[in-house]
Protein backbone atom coordinates (compact mmCIF):
# COMPACT_ATOMS: atom_id res chain seq x y z
CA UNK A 1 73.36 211.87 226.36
CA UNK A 2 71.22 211.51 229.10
CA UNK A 3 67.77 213.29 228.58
CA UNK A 4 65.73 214.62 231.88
CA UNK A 5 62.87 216.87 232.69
CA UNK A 6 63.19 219.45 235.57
CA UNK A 7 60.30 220.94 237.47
CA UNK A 8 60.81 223.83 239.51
CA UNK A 9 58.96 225.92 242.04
CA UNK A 10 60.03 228.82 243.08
CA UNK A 11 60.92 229.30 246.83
CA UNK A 12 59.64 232.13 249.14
CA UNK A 13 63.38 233.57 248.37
CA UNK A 14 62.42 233.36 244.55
CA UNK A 15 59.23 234.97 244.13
CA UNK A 16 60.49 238.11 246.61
CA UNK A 17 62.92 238.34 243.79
CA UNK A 18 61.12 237.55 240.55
CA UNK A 19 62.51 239.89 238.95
CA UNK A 20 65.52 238.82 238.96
CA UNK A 21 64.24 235.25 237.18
CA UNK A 22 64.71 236.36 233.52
CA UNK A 23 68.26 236.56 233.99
CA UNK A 24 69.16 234.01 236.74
CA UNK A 25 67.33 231.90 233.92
CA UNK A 26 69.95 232.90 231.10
CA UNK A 27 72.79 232.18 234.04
CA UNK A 28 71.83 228.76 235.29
CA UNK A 29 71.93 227.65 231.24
CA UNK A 30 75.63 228.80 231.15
CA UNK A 31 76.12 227.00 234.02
CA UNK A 32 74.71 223.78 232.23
CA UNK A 33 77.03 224.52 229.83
CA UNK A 34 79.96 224.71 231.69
CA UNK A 35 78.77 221.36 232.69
CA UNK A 36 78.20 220.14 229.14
CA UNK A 37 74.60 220.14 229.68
CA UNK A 38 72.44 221.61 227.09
CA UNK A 39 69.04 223.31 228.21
CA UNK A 40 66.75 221.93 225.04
CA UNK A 41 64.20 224.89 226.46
CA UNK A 42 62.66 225.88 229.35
CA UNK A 43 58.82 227.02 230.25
CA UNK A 44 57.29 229.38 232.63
CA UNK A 45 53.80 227.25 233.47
CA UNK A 46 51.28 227.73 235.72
CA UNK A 47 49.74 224.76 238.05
CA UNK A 48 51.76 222.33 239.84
CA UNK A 49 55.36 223.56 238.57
CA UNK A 50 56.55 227.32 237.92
CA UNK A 51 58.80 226.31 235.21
CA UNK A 52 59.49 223.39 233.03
CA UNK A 53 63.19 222.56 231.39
CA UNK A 54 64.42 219.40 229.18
CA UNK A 55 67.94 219.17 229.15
CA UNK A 56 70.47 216.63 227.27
CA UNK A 57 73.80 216.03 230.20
CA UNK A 58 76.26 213.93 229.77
CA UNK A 59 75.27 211.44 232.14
CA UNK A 60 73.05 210.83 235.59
CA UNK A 61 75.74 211.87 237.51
CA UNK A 62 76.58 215.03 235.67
CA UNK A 63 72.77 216.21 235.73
CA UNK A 64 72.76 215.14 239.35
CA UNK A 65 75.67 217.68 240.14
CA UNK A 66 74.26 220.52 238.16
CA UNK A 67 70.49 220.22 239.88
CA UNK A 68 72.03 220.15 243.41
CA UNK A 69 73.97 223.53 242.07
CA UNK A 70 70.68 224.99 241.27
CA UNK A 71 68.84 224.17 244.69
CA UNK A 72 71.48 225.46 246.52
CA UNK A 73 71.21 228.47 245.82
CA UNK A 74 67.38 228.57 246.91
CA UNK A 75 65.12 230.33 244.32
CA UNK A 76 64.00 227.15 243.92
CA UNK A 77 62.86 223.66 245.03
CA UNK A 78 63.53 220.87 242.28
CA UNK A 79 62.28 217.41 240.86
CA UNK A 80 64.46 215.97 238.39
CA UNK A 81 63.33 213.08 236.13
CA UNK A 82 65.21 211.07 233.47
CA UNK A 83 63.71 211.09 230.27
CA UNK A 84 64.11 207.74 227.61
CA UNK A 85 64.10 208.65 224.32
CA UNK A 86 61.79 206.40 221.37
CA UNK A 87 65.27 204.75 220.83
CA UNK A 88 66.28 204.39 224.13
CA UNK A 89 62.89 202.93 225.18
CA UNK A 90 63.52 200.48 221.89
CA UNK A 91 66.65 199.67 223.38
CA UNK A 92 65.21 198.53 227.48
CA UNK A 93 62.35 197.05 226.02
CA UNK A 94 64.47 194.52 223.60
CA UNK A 95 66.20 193.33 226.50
CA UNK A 96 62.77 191.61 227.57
């Protein structure tokens, strides 16, 4: 599984329905799932990013898919990172 951090921010379209967020929330995780992505948990924070999620996908090209999905329909902007686990990181390093 590939492990990545999401930051979101909401759009202008977003925060004139806020609202709404609980729920589009609960929708964009069955989405992920109908991807077989799994949302580890997401966070409502306050600074830079609105919300926070880690998610476990399949691969880079599965989480690539679903995050175009969610910025298309424009409640949000996105910044995707992929995220290396201790093994992982174990695992690139020993290739040195």
């Amino acid at each position: 599984m590939a492990g990545c951090i999401g930051l979101y921010r909401y759009t202008s379209q977003g925060i004139g329905s806020i609202k709404n967020s609980p729920s589009r929330i609960k929708q964009v995780e069955q989405v992920a799932k109908q991807s077989g992505i799994r949302m580890v948990g997401m966070w409502v924070t306050m600074g830079e990013s609105d919300l926070v999620a880690v998610w476990d996908a399949p691969d880079d090209q599965a989480m690539a898919a679903f995050t175009l999905s969610v910025a298309s329909l424009g409640n949000v902007t996105t910044r995707t990172m992929r995220a290396f686990s201790e093994e992982e990181f174990a695992q690139i390093v020993g290739r040195l």
